[in-house]
Protein backbone atom coordinates (compact mmCIF):
# COMPACT_ATOMS: atom_id res chain seq x y z
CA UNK A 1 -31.99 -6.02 -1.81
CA UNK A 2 -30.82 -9.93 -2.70
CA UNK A 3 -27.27 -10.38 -2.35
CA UNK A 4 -27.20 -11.12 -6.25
CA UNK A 5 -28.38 -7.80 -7.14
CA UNK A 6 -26.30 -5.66 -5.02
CA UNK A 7 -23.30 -7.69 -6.46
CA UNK A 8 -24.44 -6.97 -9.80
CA UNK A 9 -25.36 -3.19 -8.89
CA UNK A 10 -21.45 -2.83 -7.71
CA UNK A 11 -20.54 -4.11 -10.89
CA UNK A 12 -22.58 -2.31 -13.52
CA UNK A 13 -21.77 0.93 -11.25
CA UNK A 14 -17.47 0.38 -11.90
CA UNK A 15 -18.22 -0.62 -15.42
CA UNK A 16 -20.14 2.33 -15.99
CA UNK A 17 -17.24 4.94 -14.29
CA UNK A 18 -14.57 3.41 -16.29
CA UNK A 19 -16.71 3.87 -19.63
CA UNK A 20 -18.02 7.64 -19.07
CA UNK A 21 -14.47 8.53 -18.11
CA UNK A 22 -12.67 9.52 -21.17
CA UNK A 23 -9.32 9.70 -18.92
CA UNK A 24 -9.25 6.39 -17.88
CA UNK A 25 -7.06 3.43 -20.04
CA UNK A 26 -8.22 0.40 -17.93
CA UNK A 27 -9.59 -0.31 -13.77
CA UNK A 28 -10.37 -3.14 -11.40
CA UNK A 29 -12.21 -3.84 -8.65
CA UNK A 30 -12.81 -7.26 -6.02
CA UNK A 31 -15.10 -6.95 -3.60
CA UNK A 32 -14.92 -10.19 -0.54
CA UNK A 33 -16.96 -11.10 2.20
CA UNK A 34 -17.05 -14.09 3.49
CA UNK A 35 -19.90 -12.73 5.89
CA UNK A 36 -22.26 -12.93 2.76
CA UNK A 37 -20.48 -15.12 0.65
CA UNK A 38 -19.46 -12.67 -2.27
CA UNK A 39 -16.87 -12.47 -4.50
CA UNK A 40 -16.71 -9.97 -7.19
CA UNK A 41 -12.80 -9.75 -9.41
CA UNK A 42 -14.13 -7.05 -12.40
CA UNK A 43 -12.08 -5.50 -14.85
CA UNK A 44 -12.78 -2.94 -17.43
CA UNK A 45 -10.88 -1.77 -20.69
CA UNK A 46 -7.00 -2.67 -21.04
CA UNK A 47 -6.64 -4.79 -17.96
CA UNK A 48 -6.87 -8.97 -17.53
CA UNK A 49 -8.76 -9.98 -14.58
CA UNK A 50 -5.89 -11.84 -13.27
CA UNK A 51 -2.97 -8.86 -14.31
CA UNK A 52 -0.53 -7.30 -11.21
CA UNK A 53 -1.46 -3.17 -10.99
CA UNK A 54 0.63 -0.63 -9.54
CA UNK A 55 -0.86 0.46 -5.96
CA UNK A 56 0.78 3.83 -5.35
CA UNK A 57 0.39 4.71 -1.56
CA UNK A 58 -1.26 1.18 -0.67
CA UNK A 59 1.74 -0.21 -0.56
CA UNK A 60 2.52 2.30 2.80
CA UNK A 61 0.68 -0.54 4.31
CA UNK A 62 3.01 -3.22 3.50
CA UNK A 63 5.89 -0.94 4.75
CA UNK A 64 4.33 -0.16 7.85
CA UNK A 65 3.27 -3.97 8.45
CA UNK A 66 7.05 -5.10 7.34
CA UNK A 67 8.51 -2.48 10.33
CA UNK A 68 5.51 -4.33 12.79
CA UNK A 69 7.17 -7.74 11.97
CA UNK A 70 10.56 -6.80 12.78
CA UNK A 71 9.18 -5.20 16.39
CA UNK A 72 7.87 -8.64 16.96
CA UNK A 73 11.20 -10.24 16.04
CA UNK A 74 12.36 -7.58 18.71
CA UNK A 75 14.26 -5.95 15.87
CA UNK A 76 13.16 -2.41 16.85
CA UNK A 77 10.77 -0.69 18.98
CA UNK A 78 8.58 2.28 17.55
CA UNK A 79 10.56 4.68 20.05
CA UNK A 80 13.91 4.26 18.62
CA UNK A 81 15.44 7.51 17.29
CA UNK A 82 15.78 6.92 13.42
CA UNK A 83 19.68 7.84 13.96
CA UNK A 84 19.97 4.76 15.35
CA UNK A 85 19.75 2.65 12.47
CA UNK A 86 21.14 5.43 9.59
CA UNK A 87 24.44 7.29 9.18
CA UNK A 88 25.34 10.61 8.47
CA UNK A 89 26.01 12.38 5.84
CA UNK A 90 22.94 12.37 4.54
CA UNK A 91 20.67 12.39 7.55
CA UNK A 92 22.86 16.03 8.37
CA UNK A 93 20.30 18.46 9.20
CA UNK A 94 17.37 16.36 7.59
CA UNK A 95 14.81 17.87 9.67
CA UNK A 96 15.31 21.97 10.58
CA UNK A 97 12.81 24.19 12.09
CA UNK A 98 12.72 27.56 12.99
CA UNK A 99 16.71 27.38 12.92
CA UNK A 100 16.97 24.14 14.81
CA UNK A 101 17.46 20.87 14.21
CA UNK A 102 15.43 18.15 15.29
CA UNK A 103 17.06 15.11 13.40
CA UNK A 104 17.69 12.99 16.49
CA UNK A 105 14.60 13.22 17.61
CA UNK A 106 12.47 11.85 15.44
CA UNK A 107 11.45 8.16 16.13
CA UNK A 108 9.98 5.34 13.71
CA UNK A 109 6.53 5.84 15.39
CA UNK A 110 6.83 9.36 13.78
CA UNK A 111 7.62 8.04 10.46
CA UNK A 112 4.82 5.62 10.55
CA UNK A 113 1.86 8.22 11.27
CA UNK A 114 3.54 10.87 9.17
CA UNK A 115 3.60 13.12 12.53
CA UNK A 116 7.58 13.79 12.00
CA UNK A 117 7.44 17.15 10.54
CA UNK A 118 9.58 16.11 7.15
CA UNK A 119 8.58 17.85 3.95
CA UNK A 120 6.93 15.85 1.02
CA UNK A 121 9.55 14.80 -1.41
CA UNK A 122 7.05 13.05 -3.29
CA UNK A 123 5.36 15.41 -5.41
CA UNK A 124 8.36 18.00 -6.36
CA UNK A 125 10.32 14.72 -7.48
CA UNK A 126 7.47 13.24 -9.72
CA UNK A 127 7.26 17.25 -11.52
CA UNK A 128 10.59 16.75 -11.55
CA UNK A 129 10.38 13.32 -13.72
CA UNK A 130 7.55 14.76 -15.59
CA UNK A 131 9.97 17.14 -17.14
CA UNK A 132 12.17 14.84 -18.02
CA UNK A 133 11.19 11.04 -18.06
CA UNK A 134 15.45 10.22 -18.03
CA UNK A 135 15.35 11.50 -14.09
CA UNK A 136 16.25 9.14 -11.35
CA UNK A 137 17.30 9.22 -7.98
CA UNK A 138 18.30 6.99 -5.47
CA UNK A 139 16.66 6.42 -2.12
CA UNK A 140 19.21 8.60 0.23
CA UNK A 141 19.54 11.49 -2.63
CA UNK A 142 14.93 11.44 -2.39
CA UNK A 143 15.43 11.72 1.18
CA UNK A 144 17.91 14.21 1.18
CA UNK A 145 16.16 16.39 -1.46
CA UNK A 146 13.24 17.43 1.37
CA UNK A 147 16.08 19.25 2.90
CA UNK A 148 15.17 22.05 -0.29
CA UNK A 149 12.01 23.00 2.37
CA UNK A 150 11.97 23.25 6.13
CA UNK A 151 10.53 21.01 7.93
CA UNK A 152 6.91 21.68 9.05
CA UNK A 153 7.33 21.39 12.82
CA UNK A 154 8.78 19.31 15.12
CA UNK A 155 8.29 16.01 15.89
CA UNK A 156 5.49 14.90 17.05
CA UNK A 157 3.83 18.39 17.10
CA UNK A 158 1.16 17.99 14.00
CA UNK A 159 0.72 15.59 10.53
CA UNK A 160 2.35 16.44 8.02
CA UNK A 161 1.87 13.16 5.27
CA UNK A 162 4.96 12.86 3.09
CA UNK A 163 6.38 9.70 1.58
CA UNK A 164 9.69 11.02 2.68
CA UNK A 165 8.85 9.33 6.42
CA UNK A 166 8.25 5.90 4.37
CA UNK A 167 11.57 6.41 2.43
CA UNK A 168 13.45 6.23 5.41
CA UNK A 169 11.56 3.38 7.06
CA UNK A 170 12.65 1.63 3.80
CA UNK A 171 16.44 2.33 4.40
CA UNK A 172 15.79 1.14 8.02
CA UNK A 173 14.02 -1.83 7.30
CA UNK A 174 17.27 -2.79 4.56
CA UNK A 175 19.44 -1.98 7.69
CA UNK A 176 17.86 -4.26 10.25
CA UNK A 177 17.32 -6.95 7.21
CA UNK A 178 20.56 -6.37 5.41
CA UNK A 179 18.42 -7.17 2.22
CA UNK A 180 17.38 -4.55 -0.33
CA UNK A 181 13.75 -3.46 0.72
CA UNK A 182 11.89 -4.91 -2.27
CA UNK A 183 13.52 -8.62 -1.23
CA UNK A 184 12.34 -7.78 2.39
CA UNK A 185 8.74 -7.09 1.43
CA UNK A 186 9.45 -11.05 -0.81
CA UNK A 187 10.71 -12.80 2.28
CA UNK A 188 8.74 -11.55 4.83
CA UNK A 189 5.40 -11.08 3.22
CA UNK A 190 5.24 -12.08 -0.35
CA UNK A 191 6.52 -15.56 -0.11
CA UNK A 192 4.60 -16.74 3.40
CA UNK A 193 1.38 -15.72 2.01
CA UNK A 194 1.81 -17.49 -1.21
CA UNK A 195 1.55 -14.07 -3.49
CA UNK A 196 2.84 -15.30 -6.57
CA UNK A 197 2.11 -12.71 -8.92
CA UNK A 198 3.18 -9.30 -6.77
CA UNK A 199 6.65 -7.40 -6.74
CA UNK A 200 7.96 -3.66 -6.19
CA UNK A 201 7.81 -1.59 -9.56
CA UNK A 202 11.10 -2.00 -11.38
CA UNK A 203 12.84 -3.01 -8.53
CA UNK A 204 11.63 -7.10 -8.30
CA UNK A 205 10.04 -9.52 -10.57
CA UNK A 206 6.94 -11.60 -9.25
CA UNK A 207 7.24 -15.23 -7.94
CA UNK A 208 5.26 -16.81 -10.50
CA UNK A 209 7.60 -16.40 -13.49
CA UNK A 210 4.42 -16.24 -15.93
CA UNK A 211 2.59 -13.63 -14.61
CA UNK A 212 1.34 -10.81 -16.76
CA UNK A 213 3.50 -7.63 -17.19
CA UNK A 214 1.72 -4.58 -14.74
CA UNK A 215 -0.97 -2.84 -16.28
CA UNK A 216 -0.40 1.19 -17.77
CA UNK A 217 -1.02 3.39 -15.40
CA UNK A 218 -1.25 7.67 -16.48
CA UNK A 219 0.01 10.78 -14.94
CA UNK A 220 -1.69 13.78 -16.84
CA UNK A 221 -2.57 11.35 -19.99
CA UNK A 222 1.86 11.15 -19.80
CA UNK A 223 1.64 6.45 -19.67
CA UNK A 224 4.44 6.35 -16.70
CA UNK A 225 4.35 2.16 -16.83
CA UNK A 226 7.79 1.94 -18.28
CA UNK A 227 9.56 4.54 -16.52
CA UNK A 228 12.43 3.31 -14.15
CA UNK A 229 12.89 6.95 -12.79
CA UNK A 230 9.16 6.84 -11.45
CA UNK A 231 9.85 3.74 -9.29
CA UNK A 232 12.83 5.18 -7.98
CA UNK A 233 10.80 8.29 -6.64
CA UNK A 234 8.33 5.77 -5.00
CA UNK A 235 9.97 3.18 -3.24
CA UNK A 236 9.34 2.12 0.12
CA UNK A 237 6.13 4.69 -0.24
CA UNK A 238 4.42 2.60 -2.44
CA UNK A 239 5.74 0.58 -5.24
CA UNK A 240 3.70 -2.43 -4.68
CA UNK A 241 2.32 -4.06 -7.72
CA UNK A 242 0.18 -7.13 -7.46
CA UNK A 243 -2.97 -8.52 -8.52
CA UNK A 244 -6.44 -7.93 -6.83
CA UNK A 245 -6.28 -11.91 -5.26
CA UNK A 246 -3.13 -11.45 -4.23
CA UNK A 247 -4.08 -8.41 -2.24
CA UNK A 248 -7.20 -10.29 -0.68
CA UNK A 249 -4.37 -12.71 0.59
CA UNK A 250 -2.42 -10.10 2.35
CA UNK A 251 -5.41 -8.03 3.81
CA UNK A 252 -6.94 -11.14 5.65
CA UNK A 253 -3.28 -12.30 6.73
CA UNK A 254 -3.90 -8.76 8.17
CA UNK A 255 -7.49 -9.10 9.56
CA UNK A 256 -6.62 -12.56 10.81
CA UNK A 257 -3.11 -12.11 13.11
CA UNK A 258 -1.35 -13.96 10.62
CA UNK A 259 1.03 -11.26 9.70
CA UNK A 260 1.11 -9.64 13.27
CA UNK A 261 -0.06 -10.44 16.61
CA UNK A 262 -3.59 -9.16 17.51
CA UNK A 263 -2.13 -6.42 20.13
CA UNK A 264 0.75 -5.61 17.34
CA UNK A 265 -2.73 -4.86 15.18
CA UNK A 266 -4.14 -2.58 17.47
CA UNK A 267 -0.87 -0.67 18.07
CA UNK A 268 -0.68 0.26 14.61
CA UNK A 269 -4.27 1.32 14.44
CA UNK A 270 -4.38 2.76 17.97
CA UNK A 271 -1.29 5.43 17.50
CA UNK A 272 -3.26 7.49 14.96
CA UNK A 273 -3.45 11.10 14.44
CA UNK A 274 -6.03 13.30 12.21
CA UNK A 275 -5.97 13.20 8.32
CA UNK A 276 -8.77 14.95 8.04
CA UNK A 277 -12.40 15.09 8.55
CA UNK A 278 -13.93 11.82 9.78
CA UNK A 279 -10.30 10.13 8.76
CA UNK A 280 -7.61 9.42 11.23
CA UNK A 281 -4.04 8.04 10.41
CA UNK A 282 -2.36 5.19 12.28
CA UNK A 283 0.95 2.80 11.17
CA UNK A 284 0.53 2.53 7.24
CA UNK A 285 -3.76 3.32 7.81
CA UNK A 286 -6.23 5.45 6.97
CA UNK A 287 -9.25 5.19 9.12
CA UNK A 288 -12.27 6.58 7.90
CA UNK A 289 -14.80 7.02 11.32
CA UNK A 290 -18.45 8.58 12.21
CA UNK A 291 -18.55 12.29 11.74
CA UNK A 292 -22.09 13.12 12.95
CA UNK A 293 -24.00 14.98 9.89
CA UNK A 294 -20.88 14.25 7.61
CA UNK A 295 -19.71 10.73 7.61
CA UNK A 296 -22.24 8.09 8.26
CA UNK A 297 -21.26 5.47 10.85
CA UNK A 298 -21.55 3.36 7.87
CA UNK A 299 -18.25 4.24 6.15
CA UNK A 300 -16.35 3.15 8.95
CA UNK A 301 -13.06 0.98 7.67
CA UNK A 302 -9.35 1.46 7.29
CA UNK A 303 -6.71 0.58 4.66
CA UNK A 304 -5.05 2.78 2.24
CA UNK A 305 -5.56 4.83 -0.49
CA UNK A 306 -3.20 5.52 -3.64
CA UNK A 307 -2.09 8.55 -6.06
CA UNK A 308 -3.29 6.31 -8.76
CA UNK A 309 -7.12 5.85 -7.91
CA UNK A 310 -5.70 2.47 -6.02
CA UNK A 311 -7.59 1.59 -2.67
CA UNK A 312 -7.74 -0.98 -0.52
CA UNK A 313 -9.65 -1.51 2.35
CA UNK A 314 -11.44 -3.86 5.31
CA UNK A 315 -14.84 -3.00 6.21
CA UNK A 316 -15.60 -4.57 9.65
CA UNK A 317 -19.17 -4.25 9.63
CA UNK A 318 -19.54 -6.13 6.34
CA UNK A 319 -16.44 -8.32 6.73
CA UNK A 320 -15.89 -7.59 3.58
CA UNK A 321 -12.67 -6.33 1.60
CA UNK A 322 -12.62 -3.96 -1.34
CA UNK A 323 -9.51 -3.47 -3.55
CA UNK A 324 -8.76 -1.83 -6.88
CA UNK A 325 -7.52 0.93 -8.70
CA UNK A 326 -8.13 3.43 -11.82
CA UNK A 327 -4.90 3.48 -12.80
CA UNK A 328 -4.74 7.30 -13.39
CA UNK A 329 -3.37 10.03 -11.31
CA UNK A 330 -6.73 11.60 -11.68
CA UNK A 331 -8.57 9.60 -9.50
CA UNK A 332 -6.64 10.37 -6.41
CA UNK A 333 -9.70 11.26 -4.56
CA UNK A 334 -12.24 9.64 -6.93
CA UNK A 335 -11.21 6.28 -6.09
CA UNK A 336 -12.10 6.83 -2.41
CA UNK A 337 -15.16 8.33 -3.26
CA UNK A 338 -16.03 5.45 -5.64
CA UNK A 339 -15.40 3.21 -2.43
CA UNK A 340 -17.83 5.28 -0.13
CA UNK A 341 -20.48 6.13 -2.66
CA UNK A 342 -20.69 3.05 -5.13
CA UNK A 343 -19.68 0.05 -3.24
CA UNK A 344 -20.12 0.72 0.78
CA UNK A 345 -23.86 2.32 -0.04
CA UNK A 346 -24.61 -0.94 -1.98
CA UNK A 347 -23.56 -3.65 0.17
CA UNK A 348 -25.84 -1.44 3.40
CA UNK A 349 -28.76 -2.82 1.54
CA UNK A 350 -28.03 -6.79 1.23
CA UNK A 351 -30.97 -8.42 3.54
């Protein structure tokens, strides 16, 4: 197919999955590649092209990235025991199993690929808020409420993913920084990459001063946007909000060794474990690879994938990057399989 016509297929497909969705309020999508000079920024129903979205668990990749930065400012290395940098009393016991603790074992490499054995504190906390929409929480008191299960093993021993490990690399990064997280993410990536209209949910306010309040986003039709408690829940495990350009700015910083060093790039993608089939989990990454009969060699590309329907993600092959969201809880897996099915198949068949 012309390049024109596969851009315009991608389009008229994300137009037509918002519209025959009764569930979903508003959704974007920008698809780049420089390789065959496209550059698609849709939106469809209560969304402006150029308005910041919540990114749910795509912003594990700016945490992850933030903690790579630091390593290359020799701030930390991804072997250091986590007790290192955080204090007791909280961190008491944090991680038991079978009767024994294993709290001082677990390093920041653990935390990055989820492989430290911590329970998920993420989804009892967000029933929790759904109860009552007055709930908050603090960092510490999130991490300290996955002591309520055991852990699932010990460190190192399987993959377990839980935004608890990103809670804590938040409270490390504030440590080593001695800034609050969300003006960490600002100074560090935010500001040197010129994204003007991004922030952390409730917690910062964009650079660019005019930029449009984030778009509504839906939990079980409940509209969450407005919700202080919800942010607090999230944190370092994904609270980004920011625009679809802004996020093109940040994924070829990425891509390009202008965030971290080539090797530094490689670590984070090369100290993976398995998510599941044909997707493997490095620093802050999901990496979808060839599955023979299942996943098509194809699909191959990492990034990160959000609660939310939110995705973003570099495609080698194509060069290309493709970023959005559906702004509804329902879409968890949808958005992914929009990715695969709607976009990936389409750009295969540009000449």
């Amino acid at each position: 197919m012309e390049k024109l016509d596969v851009v315009k297929s991608i389009e008229e497909s994300f137009r037509k999955q918002v519209r025959k969705d009764k569930n979903l309020k508003s959704a974007c999508l920008l698809v780049h590649s420089e390789k065959h000079n496209i550059h698609l920024n849709a939106n469809e129903g209560l969304v402006d092209p150029n308005q910041p979205v919540y990114m749910a668990s795509v912003g594990k990749l700016f945490t992850s990235t933030l903690i790579s930065i630091l390593f290359e400012h020799g701030h930390l290395t991804f072997d250091d025991a986590i007790t290192s940098y955080l204090d007791y009393p909280f961190m008491e016991a944090l991680h038991v199993h079978d009767g024994n603790d294993y709290t001082d074992e677990i390093k920041i490499r653990h935390l990055l690929n989820h492989t430290s054995g911590l329970s998920d504190n993420f989804r009892p906390l967000l029933e929790k808020f759904l109860q009552d929409k007055n709930f908050y929480i603090t960092p510490e008191e999130a991490i300290a409420w996955s002591k309520h299960h055991h852990a699932e093993f010990p460190p190192g021993k399987g993959f377990q993913y839980t935004d608890t490990n990103y809670h804590i690399l938040g409270l490390i990064i504030e440590k080593i920084t001695k800034l609050p997280f969300h003006e960490a993410v600002t100074q560090y990536i935010y500001e040197p990459l010129g994204m003007m209209h991004s922030s952390i949910l409730y917690y910062s306010e964009p650079l660019d001063e005019t930029t449009h309040p984030v778009a509504d986003f839906y939990i079980e039709n409940n509209k969450v946007t407005n919700y202080k408690g919800y942010a607090a829940i999230d944190y370092a495990g994904g609270a980004v909000v920011s625009t679809g350009e802004d996020l093109l700015k940040f994924m070829q910083a990425l891509t390009n060794h202008r965030l971290v060093k080539e090797e530094t790039l490689e670590k984070m993608k090369q100290d993976k474990v398995k998510y599941g089939m044909g997707i493997d989990y490095g620093y802050g990454m999901m990496q979808f690879k060839p599955v023979p009969l299942l996943m098509p060699k194809i699909f191959a590309m990492w990034g990160h994938a959000g609660a939310t329907g939110a995705y973003m993600f570099y495609h080698p092959t194509f060069d290309a990057y493709i970023i959005g969201t559906f702004n509804d809880f329902s879409y968890e897996k949808k958005g992914v399989k929009f990715v695969l099915m709607k976009v990936i198949t389409q750009l295969a068949k540009i000449k």
